[in-house]
C-alpha atoms as a PDB file:
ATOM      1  CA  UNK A   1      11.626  62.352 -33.599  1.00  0.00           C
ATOM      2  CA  UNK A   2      15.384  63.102 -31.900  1.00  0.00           C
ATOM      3  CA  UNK A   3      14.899  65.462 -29.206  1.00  0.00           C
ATOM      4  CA  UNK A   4      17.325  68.218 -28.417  1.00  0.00           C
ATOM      5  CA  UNK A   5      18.232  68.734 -25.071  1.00  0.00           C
ATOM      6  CA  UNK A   6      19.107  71.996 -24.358  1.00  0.00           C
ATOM      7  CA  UNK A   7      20.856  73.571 -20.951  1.00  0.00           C
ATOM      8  CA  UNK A   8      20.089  78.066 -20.753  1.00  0.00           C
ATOM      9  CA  UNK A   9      22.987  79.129 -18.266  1.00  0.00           C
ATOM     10  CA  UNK A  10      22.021  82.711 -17.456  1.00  0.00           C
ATOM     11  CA  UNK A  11      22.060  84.521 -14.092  1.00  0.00           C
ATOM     12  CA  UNK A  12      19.379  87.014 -15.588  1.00  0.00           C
ATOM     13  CA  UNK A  13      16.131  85.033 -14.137  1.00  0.00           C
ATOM     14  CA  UNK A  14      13.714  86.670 -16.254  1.00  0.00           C
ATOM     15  CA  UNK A  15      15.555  86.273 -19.906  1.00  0.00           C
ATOM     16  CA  UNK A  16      16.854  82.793 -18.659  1.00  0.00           C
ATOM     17  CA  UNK A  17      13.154  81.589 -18.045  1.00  0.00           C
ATOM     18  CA  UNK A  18      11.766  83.571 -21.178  1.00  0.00           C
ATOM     19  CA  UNK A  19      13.859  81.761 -23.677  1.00  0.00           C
ATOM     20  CA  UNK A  20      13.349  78.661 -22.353  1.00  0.00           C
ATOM     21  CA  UNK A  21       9.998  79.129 -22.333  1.00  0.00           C
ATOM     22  CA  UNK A  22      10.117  79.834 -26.446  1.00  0.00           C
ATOM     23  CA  UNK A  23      12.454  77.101 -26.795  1.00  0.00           C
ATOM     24  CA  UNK A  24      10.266  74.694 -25.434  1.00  0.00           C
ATOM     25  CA  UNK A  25       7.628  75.401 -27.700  1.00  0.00           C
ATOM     26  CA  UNK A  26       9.435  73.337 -30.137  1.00  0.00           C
ATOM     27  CA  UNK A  27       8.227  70.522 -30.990  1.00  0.00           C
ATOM     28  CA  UNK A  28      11.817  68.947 -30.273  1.00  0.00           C
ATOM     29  CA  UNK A  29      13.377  70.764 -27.749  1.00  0.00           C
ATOM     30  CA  UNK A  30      13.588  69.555 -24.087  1.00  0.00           C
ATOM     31  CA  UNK A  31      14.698  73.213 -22.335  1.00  0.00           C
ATOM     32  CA  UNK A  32      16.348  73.207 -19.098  1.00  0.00           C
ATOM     33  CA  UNK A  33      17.591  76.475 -17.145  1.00  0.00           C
ATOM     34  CA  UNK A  34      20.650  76.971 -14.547  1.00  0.00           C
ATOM     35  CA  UNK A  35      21.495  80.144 -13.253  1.00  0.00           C
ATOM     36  CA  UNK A  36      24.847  80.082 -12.461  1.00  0.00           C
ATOM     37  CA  UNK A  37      27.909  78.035 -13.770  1.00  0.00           C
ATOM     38  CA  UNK A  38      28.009  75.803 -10.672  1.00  0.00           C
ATOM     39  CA  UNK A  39      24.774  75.186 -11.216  1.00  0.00           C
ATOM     40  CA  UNK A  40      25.119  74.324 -14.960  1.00  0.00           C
ATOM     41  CA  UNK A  41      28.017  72.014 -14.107  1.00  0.00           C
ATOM     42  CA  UNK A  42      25.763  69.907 -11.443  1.00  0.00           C
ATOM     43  CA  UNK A  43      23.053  69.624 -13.813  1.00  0.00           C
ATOM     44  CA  UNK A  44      25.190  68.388 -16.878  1.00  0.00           C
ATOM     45  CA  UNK A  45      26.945  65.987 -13.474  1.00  0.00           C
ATOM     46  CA  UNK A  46      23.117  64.789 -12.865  1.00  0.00           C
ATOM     47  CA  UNK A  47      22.003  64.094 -16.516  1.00  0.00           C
ATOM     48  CA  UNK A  48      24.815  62.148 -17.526  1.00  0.00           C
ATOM     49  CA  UNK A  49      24.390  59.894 -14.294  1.00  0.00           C
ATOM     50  CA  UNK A  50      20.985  59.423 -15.479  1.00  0.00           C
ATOM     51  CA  UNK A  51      21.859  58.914 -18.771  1.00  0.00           C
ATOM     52  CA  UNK A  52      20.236  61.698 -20.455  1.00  0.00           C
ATOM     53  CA  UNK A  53      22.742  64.338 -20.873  1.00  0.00           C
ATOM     54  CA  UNK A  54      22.336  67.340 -22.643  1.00  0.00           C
ATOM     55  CA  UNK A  55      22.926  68.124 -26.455  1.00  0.00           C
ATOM     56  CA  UNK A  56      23.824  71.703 -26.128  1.00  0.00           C
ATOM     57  CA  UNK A  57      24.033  74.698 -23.390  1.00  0.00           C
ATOM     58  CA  UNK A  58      23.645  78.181 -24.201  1.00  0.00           C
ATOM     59  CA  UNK A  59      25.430  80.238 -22.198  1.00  0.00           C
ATOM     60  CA  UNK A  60      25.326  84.041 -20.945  1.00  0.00           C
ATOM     61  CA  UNK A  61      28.885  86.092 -21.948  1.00  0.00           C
ATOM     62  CA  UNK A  62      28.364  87.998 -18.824  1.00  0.00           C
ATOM     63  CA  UNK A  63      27.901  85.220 -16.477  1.00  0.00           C
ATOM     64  CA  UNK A  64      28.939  85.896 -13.153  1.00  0.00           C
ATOM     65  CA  UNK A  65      29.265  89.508 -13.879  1.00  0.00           C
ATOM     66  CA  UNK A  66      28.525  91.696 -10.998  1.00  0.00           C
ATOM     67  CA  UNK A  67      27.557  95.151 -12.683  1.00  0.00           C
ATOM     68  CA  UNK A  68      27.497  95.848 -16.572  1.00  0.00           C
ATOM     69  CA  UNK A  69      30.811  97.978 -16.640  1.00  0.00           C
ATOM     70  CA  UNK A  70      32.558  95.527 -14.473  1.00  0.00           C
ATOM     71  CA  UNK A  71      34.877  92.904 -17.046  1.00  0.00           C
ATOM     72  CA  UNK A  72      35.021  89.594 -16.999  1.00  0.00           C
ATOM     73  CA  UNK A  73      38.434  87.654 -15.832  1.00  0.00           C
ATOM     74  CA  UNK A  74      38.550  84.220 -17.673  1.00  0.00           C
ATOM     75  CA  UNK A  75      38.543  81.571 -14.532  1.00  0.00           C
ATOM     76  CA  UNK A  76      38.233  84.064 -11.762  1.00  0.00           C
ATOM     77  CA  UNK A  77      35.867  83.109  -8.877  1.00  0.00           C
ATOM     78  CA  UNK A  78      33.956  84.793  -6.645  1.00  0.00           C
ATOM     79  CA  UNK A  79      31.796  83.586  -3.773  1.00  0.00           C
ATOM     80  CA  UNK A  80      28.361  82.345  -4.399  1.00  0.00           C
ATOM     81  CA  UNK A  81      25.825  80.713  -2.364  1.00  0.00           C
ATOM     82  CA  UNK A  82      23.376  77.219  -3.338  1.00  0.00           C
ATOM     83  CA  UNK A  83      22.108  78.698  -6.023  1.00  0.00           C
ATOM     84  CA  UNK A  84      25.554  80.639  -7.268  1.00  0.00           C
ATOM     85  CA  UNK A  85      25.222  83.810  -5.810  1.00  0.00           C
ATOM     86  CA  UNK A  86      25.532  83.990  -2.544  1.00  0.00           C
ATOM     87  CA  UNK A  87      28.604  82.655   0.224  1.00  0.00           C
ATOM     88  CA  UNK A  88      30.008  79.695  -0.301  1.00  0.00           C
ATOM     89  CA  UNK A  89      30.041  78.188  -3.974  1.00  0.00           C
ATOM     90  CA  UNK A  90      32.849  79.892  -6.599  1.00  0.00           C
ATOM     91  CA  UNK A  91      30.941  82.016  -9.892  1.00  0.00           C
ATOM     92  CA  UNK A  92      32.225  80.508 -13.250  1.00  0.00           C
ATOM     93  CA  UNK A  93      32.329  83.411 -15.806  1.00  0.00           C
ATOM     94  CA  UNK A  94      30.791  82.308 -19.285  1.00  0.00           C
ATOM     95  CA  UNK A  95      34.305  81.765 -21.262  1.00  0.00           C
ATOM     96  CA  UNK A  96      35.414  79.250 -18.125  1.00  0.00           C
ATOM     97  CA  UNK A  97      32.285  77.555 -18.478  1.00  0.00           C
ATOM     98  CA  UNK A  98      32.504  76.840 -21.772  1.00  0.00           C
ATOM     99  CA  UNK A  99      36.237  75.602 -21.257  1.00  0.00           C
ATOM    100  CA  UNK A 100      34.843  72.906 -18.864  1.00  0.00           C
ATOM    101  CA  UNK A 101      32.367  71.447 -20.523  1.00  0.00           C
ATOM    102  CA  UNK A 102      34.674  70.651 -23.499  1.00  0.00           C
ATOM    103  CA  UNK A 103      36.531  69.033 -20.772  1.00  0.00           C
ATOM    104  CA  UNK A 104      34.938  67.622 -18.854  1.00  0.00           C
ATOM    105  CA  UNK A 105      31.977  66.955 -21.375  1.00  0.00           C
ATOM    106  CA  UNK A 106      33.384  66.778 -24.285  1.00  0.00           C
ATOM    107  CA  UNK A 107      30.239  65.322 -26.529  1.00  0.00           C
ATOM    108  CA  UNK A 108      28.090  68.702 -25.419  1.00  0.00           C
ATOM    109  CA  UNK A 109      28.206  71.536 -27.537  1.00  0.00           C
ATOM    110  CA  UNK A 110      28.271  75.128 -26.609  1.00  0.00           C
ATOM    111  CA  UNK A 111      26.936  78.714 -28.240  1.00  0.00           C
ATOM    112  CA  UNK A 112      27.765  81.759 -26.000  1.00  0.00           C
ATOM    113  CA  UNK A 113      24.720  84.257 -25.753  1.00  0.00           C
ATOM    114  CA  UNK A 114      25.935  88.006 -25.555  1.00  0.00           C
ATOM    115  CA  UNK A 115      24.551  91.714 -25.185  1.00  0.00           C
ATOM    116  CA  UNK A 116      27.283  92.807 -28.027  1.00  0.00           C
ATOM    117  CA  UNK A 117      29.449  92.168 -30.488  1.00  0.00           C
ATOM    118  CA  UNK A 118      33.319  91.496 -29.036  1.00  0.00           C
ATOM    119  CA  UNK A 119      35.663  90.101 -31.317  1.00  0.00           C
ATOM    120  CA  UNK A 120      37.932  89.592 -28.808  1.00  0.00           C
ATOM    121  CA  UNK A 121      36.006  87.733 -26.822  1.00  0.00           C
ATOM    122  CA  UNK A 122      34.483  86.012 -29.249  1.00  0.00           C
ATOM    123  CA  UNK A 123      37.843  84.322 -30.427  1.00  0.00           C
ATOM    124  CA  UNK A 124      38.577  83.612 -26.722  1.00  0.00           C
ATOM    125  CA  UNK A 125      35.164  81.387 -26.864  1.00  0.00           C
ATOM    126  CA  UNK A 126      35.702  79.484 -30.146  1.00  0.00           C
ATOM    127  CA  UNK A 127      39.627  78.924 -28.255  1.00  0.00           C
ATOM    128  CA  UNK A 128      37.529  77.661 -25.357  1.00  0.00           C
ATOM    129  CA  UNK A 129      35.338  75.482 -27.179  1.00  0.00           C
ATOM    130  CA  UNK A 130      32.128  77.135 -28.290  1.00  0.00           C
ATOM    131  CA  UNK A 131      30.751  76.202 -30.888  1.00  0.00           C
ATOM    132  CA  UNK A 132      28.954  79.662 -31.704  1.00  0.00           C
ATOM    133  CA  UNK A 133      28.385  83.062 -30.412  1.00  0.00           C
ATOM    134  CA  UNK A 134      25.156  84.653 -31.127  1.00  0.00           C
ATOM    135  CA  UNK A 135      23.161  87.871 -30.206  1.00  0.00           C
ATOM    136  CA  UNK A 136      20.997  87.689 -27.505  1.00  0.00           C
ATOM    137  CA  UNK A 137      18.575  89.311 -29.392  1.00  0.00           C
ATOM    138  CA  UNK A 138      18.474  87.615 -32.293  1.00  0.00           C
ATOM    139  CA  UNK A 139      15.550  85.706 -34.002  1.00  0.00           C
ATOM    140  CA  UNK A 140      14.475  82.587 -32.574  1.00  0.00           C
ATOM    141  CA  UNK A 141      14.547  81.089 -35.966  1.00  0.00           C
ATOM    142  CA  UNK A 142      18.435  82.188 -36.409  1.00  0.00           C
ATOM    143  CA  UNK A 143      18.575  80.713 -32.548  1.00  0.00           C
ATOM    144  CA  UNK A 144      17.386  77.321 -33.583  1.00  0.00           C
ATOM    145  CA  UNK A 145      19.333  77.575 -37.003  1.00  0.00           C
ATOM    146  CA  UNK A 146      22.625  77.833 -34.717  1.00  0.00           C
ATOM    147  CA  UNK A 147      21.474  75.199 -31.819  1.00  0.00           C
ATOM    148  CA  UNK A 148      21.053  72.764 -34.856  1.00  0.00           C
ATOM    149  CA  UNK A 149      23.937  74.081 -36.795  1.00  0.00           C
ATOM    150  CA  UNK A 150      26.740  73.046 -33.784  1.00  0.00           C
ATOM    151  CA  UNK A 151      25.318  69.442 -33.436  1.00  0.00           C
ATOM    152  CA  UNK A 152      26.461  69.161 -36.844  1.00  0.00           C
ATOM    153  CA  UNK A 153      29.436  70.281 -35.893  1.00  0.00           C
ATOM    154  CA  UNK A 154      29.057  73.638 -37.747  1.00  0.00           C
ATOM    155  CA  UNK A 155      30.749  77.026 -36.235  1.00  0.00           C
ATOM    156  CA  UNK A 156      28.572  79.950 -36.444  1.00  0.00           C
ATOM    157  CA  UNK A 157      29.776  83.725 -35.894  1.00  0.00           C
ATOM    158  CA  UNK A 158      28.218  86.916 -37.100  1.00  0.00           C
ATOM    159  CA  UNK A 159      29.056  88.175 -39.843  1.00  0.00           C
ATOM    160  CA  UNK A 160      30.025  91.435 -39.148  1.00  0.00           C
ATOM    161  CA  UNK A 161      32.263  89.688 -36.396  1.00  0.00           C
ATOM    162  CA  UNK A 162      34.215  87.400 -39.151  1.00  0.00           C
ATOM    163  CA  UNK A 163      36.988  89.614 -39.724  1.00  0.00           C
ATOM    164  CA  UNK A 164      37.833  90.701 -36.178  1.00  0.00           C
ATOM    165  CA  UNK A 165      37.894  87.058 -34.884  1.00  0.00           C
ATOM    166  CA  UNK A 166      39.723  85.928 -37.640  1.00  0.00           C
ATOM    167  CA  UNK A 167      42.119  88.658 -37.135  1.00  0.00           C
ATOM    168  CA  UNK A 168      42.619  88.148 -33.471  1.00  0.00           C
ATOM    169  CA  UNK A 169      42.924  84.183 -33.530  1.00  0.00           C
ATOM    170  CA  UNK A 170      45.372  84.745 -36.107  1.00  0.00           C
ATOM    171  CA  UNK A 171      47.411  87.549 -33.515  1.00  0.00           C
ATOM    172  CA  UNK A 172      46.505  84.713 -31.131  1.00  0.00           C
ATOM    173  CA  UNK A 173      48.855  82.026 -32.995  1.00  0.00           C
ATOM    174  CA  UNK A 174      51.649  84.815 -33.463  1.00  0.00           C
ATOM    175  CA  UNK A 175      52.136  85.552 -30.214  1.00  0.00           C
ATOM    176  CA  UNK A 176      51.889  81.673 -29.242  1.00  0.00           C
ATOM    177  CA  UNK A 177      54.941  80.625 -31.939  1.00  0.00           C
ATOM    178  CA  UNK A 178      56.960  83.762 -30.535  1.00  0.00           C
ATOM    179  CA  UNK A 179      56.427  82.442 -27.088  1.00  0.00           C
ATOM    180  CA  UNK A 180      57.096  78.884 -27.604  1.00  0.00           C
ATOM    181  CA  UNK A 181      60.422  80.425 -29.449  1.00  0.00           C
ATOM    182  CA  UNK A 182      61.578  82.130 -26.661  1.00  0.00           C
ATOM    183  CA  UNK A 183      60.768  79.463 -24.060  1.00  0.00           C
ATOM    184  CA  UNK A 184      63.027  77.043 -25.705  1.00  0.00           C
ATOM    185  CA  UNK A 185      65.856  79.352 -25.242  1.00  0.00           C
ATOM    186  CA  UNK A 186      65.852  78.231 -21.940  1.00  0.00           C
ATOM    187  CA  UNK A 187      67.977  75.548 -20.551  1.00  0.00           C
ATOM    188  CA  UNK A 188      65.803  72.653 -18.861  1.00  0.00           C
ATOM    189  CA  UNK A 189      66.513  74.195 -15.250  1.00  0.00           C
ATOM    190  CA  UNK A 190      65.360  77.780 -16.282  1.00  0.00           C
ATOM    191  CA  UNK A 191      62.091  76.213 -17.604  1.00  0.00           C
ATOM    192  CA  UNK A 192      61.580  74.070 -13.922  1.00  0.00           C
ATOM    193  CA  UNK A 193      62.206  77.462 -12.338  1.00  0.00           C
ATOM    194  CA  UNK A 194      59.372  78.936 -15.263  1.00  0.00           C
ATOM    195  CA  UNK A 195      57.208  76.230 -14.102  1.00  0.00           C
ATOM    196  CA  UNK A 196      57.462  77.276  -9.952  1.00  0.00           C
ATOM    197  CA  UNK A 197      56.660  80.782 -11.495  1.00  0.00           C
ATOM    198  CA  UNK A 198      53.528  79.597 -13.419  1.00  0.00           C
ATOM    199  CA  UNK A 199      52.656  77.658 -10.461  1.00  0.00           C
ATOM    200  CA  UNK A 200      52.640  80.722  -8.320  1.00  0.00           C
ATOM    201  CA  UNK A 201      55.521  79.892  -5.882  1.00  0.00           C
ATOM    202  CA  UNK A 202      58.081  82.307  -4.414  1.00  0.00           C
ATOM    203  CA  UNK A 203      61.837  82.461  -4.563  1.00  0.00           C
ATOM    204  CA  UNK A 204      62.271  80.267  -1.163  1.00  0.00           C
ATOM    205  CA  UNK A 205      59.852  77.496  -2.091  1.00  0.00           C
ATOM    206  CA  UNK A 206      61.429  76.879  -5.718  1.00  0.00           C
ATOM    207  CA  UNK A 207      64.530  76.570  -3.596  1.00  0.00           C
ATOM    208  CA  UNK A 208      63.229  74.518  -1.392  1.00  0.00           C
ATOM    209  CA  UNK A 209      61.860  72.327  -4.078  1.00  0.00           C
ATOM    210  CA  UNK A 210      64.500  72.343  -6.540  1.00  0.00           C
ATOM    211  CA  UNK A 211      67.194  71.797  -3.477  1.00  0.00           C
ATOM    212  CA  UNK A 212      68.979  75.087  -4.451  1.00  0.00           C
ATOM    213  CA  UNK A 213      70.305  78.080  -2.745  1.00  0.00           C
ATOM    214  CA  UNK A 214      67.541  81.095  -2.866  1.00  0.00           C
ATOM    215  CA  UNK A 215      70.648  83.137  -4.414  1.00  0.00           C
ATOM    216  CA  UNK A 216      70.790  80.670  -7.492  1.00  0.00           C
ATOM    217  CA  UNK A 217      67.168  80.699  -7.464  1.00  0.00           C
ATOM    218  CA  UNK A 218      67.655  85.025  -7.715  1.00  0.00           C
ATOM    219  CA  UNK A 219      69.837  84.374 -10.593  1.00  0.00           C
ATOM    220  CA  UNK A 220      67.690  81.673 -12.538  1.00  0.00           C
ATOM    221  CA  UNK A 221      64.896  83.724 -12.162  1.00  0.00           C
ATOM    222  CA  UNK A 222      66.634  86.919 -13.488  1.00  0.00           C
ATOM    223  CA  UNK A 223      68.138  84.893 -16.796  1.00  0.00           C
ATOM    224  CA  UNK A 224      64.322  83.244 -17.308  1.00  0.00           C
ATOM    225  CA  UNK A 225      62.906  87.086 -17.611  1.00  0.00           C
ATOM    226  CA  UNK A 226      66.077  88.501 -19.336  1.00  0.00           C
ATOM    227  CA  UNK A 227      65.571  85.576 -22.286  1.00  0.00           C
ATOM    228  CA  UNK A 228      61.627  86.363 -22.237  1.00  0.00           C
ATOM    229  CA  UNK A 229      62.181  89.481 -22.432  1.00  0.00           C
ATOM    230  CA  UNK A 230      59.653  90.572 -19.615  1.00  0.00           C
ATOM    231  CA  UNK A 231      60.285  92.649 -16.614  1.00  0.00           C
ATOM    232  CA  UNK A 232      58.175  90.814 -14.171  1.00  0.00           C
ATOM    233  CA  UNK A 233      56.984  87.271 -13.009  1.00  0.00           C
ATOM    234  CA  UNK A 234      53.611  88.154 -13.875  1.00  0.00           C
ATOM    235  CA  UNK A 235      54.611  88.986 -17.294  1.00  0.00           C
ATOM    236  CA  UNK A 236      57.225  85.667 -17.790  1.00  0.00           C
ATOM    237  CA  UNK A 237      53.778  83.873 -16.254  1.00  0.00           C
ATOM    238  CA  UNK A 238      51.407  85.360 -19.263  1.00  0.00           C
ATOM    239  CA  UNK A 239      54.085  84.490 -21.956  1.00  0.00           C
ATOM    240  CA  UNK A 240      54.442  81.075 -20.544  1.00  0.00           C
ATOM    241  CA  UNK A 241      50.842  80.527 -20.254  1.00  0.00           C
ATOM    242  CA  UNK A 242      50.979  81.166 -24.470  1.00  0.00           C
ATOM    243  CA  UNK A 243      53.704  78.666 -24.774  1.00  0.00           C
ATOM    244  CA  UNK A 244      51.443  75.891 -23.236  1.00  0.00           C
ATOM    245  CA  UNK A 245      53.723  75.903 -19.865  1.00  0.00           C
ATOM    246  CA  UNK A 246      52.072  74.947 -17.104  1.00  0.00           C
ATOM    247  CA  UNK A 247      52.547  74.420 -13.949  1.00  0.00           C
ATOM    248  CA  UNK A 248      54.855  72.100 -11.847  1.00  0.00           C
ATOM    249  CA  UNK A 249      52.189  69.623 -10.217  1.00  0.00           C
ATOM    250  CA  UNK A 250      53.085  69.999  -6.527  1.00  0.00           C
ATOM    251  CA  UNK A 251      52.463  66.695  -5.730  1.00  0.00           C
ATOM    252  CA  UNK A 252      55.898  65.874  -7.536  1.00  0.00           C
ATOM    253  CA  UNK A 253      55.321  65.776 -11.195  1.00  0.00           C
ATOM    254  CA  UNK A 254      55.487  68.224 -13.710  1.00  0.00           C
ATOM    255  CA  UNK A 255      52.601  69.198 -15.848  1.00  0.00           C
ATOM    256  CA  UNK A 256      53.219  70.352 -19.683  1.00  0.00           C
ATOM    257  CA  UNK A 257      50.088  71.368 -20.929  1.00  0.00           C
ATOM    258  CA  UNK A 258      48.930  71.440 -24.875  1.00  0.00           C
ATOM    259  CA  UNK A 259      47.315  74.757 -26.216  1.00  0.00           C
ATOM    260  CA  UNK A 260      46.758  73.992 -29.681  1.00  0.00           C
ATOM    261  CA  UNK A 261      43.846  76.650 -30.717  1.00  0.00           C
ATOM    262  CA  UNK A 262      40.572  75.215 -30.862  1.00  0.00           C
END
C-alpha cells in the first residue's frame, strides 16, 4: 500500500497535534506536525535529504498571525525564535508558505486550512499554489477526500466559495493586462528607473546606478507615475508588481519576473 506523507503546519499546538493524531489513524497516512513556517520549510529541507519527502502539507491561513483581528501581509516577517516564535527566526504567513513550497518543492502539494470562508484569500492561495482550501472544521472524510483529491492533481474549493474566487481571479487577470498595458508605455529607461522603484531604492542610488543626474532621475520618476497613472512610488510599485516587474538584481543584472496566474 502507497503511503501518504503528510506535513500539519499550524502554530495552534493543540489542533495541530489533534489532527494529526486522526490522520494517523489511517491506515496510509504517515502525519508529521511543524508549528511554524520555518519550521515546515526545515522539515520538507530534511525529508528530501533523506529521501522521503512529503506528499502534501496542510497549512493554517492564519499562520504567523499574532491576534485573531490582526491581518495577514503576504511575505511579511516577524521575529521568531527555534521553534518560530520567539527572537531570531522570520514567521512565514500561510499564503508565503504555500508560495515556497511550489518553489522550492515543486512535486509537494498544498491545501490551506482556515477558520472562514475568504474568497479573496482563497484566490490569493490557488495564485500561490495551493492546491485546495478547506474548512478547518470540516469532516475528516471530506479532509481525506481533498488530501487524495490534490495528489491527483484535482483543485478543491467550497462550494459556496466558487463564485467569489472565480470572480476575483478573474478581477485578478484584469487588473494584470491593464498593468502590463500601461508598463509598456514606458520607454526602456523609465522601466530601469520602475525597476530601482520595485527594488526599493531612492532617487540618489538609481542615480548612482544608472550614472545619471538625481534631477533626471526627479524627472524619470515623475513621467513613470504620470504614464501609470499613480500618485506615489508605492502605488507605481503595486501596479508593477501586477505587470510581473521585478526588481533590478543589485548585483548587476536585471530580474523580469513571470506572473502567469496559477
Amino acid at each position: 500500500m502507497a503511503r501518504i506523507r503528510v506535513l500539519v503546519v499550524d502554530d495552534h499546538r493543540i489542533f495541530a497535534e489533534s489532527l494529526a493524531a486522526a490522520l494517523a489513524a489511517e491506515q496510509d497516512v504517515d502525519v508529521s506536525a511543524a508549528g511554524s513556517g520555518p519550521a515546515a520549510l526545515r522539515a520538507l529541507e530534511r525529508a528530501a535529504g533523506e529521501g522521503r519527502r512529503f506528499d502534501v502539507l496542510l497549512i493554517d491561513a492564519d499562520l504567523g498571525a499574532v491576534g485573531p483581528d490582526v491581518p495577514q501581509v503576504p511575505g511579511q516577517l516577524r521575529g521568531s525564535g527555534q521553534d518560530g516564535s520567539g527572537p531570531g527566526e522570520g514567521t512565514v504567513d500561510g499564503i508565503s508558505l504555500v508560495a515556497r513550497v511550489r518553489s522550492g518543492h515543486p512535486g509537494v502539494r498544498t491545501v490551506v486550512l482556515a477558520e472562514r470562508d475568504d474568497p479573496r484569500r482563497a484566490a490569493a492561495a490557488l495564485q500561490a499554489g495551493a492546491g485546495g482550501w478547506v474548512a478547518k472544521d470540516c469532516s475528516l472524510s471530506r479532509l481525506l477526500a481533498v488530501i487524495r483529491g490534490v495528489l491527483r492533481d484535482e483543485t478543491h474549493l467550497p462550494p459556496a466559495l466558487l463564485t467569489g474566487v472565480l470572480r476575483e481571479l478573474t478581477a485578478a487577470r484584469k487588473h494584470r493586462t491593464e498593468s502590463e498595458r500601461l508598463v509598456e508605455s514606458l520607454t526602456p529607461r523609465e522601466r530601469e528607473v520602475l525597476r530601482c522603484m520595485v527594488a526599493g531604492l531612492g532617487r540618489k542610488a538609481v542615480a548612482e546606478r544608472l550614472y545619471l543626474s538625481p534631477h533626471t532621475v526627479r524627472t524619470h520618476m515623475q513621467n513613470v507615475l504620470g504614464k501609470l497613472g499613480v500618485h506615489s512610488t508605492l502605488a507605481a510599485v503595486a501596479l508593477a508588481r501586477r505587470a510581473g516587474v521585478g526588481p533590478v538584481d543589485l548585483a548587476g543584472d536585471v530580474i523580469e519576473r513571470g506572473g502567469q496566474l496559477a
